[in-house]
PDB file of N, CA and C in Angstrom:
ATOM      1  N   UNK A   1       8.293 -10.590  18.262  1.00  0.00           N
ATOM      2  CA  UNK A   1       7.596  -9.351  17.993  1.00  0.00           C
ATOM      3  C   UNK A   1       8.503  -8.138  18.168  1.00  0.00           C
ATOM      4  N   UNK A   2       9.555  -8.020  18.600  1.00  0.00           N
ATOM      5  CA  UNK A   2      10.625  -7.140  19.003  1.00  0.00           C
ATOM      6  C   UNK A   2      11.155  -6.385  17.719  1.00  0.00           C
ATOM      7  N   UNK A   3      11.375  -7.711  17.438  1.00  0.00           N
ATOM      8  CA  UNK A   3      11.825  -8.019  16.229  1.00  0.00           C
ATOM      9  C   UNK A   3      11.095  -6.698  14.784  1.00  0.00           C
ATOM     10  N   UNK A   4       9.891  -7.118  14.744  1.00  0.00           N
ATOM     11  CA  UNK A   4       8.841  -5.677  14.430  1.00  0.00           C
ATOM     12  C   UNK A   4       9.237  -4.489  14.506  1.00  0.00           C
ATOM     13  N   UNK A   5       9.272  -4.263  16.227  1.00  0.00           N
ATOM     14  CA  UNK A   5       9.413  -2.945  16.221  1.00  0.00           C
ATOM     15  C   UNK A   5      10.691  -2.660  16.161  1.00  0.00           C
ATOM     16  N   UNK A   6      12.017  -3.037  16.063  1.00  0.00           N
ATOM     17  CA  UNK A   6      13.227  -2.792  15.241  1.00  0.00           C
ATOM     18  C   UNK A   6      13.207  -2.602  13.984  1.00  0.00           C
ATOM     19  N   UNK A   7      12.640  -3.254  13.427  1.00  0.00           N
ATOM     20  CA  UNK A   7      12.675  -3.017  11.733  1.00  0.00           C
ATOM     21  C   UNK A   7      12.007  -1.561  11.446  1.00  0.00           C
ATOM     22  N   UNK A   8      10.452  -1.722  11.785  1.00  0.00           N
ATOM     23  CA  UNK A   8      10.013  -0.091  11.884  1.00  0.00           C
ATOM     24  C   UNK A   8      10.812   1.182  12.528  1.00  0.00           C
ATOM     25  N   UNK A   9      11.588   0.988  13.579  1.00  0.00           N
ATOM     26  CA  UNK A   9      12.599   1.962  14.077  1.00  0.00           C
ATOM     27  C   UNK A   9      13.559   2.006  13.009  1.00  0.00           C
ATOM     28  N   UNK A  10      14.233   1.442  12.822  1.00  0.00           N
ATOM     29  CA  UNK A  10      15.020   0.945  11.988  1.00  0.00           C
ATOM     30  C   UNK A  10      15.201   1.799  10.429  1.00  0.00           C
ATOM     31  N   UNK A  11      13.817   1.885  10.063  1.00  0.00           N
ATOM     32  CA  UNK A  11      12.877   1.848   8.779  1.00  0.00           C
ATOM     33  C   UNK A  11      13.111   4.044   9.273  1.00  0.00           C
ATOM     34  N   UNK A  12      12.415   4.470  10.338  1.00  0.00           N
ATOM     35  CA  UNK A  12      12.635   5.702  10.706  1.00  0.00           C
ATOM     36  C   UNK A  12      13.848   6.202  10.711  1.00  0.00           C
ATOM     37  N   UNK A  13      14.910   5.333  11.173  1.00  0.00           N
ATOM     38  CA  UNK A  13      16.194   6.107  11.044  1.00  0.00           C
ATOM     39  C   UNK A  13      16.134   6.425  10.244  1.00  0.00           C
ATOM     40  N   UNK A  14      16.669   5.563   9.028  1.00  0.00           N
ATOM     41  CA  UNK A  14      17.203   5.816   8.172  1.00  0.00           C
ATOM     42  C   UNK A  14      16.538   6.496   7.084  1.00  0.00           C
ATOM     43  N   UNK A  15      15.158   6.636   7.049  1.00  0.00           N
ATOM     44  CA  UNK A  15      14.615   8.308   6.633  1.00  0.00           C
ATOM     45  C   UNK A  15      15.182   9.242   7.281  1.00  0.00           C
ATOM     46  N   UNK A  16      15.412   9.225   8.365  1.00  0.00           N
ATOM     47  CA  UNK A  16      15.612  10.683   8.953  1.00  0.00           C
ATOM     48  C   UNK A  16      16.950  10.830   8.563  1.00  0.00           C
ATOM     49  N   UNK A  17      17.963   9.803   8.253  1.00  0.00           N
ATOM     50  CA  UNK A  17      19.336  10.020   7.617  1.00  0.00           C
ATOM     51  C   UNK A  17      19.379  10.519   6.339  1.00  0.00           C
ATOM     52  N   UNK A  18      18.137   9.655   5.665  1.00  0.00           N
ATOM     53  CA  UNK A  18      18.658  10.540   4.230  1.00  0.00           C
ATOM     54  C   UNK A  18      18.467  11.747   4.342  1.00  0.00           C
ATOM     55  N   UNK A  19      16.999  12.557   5.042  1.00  0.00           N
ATOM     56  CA  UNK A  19      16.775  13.959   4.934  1.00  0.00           C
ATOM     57  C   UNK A  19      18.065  14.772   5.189  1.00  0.00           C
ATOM     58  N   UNK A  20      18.513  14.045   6.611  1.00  0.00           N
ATOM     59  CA  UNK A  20      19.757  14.651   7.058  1.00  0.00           C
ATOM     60  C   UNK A  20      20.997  15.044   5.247  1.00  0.00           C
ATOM     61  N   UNK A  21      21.273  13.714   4.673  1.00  0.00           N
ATOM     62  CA  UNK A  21      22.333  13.695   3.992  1.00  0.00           C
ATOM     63  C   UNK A  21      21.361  14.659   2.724  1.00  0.00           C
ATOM     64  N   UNK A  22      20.829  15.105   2.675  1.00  0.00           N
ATOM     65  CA  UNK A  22      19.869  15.287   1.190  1.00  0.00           C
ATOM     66  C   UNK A  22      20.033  17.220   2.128  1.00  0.00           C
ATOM     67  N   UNK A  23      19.532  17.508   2.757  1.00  0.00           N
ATOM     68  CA  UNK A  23      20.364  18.425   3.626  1.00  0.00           C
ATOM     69  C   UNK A  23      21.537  19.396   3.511  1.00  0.00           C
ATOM     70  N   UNK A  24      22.601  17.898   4.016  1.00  0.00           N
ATOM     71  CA  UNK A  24      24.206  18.349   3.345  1.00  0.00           C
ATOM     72  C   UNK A  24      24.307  18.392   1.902  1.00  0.00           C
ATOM     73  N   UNK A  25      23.916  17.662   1.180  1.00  0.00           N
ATOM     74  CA  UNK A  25      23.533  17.644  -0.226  1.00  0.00           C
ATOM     75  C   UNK A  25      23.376  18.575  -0.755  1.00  0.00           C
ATOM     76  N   UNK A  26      22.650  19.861  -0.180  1.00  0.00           N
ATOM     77  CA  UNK A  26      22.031  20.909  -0.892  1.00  0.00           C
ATOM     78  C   UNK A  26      22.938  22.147  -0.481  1.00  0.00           C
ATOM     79  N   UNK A  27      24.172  22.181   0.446  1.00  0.00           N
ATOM     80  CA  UNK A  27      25.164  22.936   0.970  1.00  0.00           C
ATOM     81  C   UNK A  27      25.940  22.407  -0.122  1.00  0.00           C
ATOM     82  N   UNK A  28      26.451  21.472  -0.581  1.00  0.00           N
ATOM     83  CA  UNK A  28      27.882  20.917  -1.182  1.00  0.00           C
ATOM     84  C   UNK A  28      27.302  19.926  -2.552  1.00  0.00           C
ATOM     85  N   UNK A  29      27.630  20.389  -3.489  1.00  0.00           N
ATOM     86  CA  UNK A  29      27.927  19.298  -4.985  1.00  0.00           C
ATOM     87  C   UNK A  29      28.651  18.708  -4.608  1.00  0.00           C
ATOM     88  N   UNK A  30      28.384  17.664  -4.737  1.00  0.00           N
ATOM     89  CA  UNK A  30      28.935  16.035  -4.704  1.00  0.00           C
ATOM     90  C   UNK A  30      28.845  15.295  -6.455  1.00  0.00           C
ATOM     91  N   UNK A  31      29.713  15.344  -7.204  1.00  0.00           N
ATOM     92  CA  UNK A  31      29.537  14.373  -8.123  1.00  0.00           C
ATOM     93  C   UNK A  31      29.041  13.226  -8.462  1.00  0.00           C
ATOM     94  N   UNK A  32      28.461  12.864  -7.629  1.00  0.00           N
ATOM     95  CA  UNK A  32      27.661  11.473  -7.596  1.00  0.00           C
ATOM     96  C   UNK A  32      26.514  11.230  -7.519  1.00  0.00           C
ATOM     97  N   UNK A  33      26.053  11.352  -9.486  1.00  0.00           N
ATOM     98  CA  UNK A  33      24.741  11.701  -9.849  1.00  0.00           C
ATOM     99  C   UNK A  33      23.815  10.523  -9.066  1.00  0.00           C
ATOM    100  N   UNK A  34      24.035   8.889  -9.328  1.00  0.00           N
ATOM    101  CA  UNK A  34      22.904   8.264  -9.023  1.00  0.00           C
ATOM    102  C   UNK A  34      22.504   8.238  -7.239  1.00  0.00           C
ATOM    103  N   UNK A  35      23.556   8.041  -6.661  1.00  0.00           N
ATOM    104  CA  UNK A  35      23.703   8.686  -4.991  1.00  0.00           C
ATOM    105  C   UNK A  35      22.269   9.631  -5.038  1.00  0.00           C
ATOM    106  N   UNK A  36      23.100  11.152  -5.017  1.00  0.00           N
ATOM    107  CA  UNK A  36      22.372  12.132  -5.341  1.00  0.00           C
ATOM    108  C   UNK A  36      20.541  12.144  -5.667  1.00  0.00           C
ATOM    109  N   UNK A  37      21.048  11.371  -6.704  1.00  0.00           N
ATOM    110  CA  UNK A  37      19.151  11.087  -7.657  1.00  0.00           C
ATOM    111  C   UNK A  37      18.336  10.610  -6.404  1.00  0.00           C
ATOM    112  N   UNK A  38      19.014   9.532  -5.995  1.00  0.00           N
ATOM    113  CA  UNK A  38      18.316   8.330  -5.144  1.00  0.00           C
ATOM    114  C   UNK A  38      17.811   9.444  -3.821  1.00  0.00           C
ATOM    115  N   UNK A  39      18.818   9.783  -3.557  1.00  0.00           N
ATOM    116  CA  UNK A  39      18.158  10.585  -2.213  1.00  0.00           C
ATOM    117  C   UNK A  39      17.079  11.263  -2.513  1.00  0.00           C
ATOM    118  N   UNK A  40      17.428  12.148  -3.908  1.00  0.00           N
ATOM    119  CA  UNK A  40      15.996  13.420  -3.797  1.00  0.00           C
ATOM    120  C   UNK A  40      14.890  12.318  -4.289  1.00  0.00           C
ATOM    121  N   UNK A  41      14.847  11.124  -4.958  1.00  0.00           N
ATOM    122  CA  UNK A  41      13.647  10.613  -5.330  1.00  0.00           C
ATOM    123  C   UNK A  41      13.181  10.198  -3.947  1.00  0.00           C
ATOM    124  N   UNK A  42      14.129   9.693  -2.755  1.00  0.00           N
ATOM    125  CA  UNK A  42      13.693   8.911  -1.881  1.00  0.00           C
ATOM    126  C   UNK A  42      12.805  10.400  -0.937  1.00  0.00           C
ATOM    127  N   UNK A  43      13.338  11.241  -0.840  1.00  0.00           N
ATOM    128  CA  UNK A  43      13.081  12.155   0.334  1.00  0.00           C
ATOM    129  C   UNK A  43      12.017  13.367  -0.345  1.00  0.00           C
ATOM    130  N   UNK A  44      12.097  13.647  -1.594  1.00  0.00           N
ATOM    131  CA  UNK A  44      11.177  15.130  -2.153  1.00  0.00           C
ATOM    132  C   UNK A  44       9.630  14.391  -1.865  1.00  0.00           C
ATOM    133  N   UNK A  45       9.036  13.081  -2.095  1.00  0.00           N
ATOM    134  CA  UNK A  45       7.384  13.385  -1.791  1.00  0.00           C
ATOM    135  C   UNK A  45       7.367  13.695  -0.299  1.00  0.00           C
ATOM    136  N   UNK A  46       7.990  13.424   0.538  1.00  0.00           N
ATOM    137  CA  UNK A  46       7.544  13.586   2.490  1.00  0.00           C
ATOM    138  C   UNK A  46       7.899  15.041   2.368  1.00  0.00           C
ATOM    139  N   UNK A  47       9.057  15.596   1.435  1.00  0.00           N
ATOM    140  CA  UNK A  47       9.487  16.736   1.798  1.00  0.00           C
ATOM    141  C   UNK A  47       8.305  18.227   0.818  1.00  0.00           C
ATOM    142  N   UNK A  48       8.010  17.682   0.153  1.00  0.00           N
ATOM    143  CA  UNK A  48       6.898  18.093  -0.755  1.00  0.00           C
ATOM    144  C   UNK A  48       5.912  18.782   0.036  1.00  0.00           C
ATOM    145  N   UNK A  49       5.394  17.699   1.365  1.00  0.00           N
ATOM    146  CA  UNK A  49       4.331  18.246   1.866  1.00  0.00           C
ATOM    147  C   UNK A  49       4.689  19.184   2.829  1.00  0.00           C
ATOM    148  N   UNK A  50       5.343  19.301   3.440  1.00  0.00           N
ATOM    149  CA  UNK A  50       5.908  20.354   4.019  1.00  0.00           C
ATOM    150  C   UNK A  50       6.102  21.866   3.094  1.00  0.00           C
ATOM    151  N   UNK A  51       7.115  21.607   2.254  1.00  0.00           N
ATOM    152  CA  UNK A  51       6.996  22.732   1.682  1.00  0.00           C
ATOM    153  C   UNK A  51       5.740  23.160   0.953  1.00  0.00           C
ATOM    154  N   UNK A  52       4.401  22.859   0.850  1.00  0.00           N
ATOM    155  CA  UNK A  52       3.247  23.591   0.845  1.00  0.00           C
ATOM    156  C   UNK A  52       2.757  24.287   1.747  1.00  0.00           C
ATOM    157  N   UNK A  53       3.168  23.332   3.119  1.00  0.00           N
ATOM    158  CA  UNK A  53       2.586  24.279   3.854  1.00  0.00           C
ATOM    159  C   UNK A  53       3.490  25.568   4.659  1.00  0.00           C
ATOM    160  N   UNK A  54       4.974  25.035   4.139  1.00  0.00           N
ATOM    161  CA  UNK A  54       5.701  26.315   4.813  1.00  0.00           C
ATOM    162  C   UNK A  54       6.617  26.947   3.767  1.00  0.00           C
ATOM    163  N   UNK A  55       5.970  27.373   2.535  1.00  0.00           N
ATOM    164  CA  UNK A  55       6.784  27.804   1.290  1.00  0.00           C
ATOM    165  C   UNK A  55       7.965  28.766   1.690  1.00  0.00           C
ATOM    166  N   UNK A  56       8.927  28.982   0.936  1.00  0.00           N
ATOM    167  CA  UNK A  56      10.063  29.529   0.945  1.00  0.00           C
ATOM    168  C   UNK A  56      10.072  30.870   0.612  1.00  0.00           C
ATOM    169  N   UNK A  57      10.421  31.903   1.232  1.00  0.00           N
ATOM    170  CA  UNK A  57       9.463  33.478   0.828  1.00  0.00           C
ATOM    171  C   UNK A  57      10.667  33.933  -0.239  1.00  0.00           C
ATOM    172  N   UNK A  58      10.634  34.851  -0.993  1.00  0.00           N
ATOM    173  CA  UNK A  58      11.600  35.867  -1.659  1.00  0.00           C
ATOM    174  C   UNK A  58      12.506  36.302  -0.957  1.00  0.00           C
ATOM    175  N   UNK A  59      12.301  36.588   0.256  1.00  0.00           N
ATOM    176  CA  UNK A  59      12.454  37.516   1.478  1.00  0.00           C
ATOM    177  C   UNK A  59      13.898  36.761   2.309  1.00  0.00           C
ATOM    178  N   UNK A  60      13.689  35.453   2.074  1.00  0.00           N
ATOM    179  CA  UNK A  60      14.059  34.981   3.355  1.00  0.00           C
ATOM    180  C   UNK A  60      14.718  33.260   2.156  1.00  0.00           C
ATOM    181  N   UNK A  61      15.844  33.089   1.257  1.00  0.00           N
ATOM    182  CA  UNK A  61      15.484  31.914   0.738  1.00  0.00           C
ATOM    183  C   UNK A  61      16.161  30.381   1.325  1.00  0.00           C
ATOM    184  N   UNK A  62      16.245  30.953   2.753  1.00  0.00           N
ATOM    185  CA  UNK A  62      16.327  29.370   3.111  1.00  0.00           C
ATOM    186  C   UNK A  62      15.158  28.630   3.283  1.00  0.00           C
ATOM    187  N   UNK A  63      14.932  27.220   3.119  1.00  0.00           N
ATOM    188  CA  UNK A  63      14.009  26.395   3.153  1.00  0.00           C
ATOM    189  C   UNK A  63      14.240  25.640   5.008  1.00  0.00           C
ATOM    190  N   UNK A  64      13.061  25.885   5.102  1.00  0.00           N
ATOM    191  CA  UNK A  64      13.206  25.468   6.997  1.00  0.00           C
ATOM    192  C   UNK A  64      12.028  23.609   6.508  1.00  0.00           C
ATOM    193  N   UNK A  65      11.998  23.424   5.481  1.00  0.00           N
ATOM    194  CA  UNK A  65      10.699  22.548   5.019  1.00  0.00           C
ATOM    195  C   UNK A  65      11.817  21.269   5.709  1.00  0.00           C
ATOM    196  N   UNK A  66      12.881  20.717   5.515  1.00  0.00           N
ATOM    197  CA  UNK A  66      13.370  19.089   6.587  1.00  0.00           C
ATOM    198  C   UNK A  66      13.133  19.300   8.020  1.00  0.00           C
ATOM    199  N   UNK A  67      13.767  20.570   8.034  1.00  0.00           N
ATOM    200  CA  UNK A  67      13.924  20.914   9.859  1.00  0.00           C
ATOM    201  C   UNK A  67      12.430  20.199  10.247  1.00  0.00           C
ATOM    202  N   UNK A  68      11.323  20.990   9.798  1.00  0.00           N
ATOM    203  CA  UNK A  68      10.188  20.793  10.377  1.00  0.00           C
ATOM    204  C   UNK A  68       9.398  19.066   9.930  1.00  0.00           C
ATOM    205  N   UNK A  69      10.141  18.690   8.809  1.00  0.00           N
ATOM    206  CA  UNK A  69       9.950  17.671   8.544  1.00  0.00           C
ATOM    207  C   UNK A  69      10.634  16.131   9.502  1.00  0.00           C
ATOM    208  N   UNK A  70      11.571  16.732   9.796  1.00  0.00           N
ATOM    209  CA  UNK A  70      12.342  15.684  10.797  1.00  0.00           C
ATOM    210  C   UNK A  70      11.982  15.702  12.376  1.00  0.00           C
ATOM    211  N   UNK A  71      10.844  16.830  12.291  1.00  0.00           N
ATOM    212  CA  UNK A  71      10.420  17.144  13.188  1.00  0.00           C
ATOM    213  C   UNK A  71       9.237  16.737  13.877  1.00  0.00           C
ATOM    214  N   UNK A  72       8.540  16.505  12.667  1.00  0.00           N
ATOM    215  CA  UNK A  72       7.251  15.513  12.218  1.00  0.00           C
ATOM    216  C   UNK A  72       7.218  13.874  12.780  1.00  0.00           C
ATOM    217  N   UNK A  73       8.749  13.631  11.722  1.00  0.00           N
ATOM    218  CA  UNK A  73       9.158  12.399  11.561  1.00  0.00           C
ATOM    219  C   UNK A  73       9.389  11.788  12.826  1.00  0.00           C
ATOM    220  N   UNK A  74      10.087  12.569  13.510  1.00  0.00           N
ATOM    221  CA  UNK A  74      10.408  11.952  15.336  1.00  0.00           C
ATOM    222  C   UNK A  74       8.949  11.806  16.135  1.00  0.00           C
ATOM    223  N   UNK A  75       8.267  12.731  15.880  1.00  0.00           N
ATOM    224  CA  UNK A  75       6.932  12.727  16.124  1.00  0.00           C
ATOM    225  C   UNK A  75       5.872  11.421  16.191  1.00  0.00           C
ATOM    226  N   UNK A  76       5.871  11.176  14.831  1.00  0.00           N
ATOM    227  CA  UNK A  76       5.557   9.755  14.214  1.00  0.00           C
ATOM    228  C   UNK A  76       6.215   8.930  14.627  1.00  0.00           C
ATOM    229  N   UNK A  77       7.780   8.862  15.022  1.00  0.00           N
ATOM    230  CA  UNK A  77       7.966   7.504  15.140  1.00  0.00           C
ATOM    231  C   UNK A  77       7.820   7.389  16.425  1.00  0.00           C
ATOM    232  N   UNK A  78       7.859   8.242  17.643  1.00  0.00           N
ATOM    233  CA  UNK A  78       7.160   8.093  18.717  1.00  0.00           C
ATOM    234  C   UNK A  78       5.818   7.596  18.834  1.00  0.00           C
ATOM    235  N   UNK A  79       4.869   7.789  18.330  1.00  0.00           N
ATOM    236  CA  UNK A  79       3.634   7.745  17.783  1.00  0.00           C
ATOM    237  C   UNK A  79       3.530   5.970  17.757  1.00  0.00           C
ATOM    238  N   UNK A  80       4.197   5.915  16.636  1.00  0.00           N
ATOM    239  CA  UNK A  80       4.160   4.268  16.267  1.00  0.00           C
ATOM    240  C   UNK A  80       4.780   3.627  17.072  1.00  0.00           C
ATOM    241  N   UNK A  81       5.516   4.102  17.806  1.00  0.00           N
ATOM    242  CA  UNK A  81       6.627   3.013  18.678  1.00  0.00           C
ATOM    243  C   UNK A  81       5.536   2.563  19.905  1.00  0.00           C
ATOM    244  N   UNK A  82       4.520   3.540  20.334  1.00  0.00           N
ATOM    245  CA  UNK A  82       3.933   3.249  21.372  1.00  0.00           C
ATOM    246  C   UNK A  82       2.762   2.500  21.036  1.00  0.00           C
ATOM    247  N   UNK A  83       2.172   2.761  19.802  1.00  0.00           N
ATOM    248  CA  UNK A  83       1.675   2.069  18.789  1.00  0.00           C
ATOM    249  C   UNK A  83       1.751   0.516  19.042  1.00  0.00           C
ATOM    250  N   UNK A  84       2.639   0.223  18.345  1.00  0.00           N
ATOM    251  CA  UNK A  84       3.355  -1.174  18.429  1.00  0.00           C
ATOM    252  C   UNK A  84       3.585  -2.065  19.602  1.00  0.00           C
ATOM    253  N   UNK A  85       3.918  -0.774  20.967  1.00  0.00           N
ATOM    254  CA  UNK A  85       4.329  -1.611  22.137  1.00  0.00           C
ATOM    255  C   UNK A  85       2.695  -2.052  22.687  1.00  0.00           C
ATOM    256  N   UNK A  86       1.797  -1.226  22.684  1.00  0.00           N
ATOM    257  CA  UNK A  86       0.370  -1.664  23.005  1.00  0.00           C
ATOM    258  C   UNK A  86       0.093  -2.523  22.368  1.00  0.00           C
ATOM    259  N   UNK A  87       0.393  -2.721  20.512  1.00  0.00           N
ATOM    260  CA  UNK A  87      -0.408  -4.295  19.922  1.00  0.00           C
ATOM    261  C   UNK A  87       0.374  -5.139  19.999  1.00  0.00           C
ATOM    262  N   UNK A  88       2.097  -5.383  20.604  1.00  0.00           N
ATOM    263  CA  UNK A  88       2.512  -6.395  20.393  1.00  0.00           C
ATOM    264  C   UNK A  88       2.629  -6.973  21.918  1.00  0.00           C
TER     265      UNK A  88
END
């Protein structure tokens, strides 16, 4: 059963890596369209919902929408980790 909750940890990192690299991504062109693609297909729906609720003003155009999203994300996987340790 350990076993479980590694894979689900596991499964969290490495969301929270792509946001991270999708991130640097948006500081620096990188030539490497399918790379590239893969991340924003993998990361824009989680990142989607965020930016509704914390849109990007005229005023101000950095996007704070991962920060608070990775912010979420640690959240949740705390959430589930304790989750898991109670049903397994």
């Amino acid at each position: 059963m350990a076993t479980v909750i590694r894979i689900v940890m596991v499964a969290f990192q490495v969301y929270s890596w792509l946001i991270i690299v999708r991130i640097l991504l948006s500081w620096v062109h990188i030539p490497l369209y399918q790379i590239t693609t893969f991340i924003y297909d993998m990361t824009e729906p989680y990142l989607k919902i965020f930016r509704k609720i914390l849109p990007v003003s005229p005023n101000m155009p950095l996007d704070f929408s991962p920060v608070i999203a990775l912010l979420v994300l640690q959240l949740l996987q705390n959430v589930v980790y304790r989750l898991l340790i109670q049903l397994l």
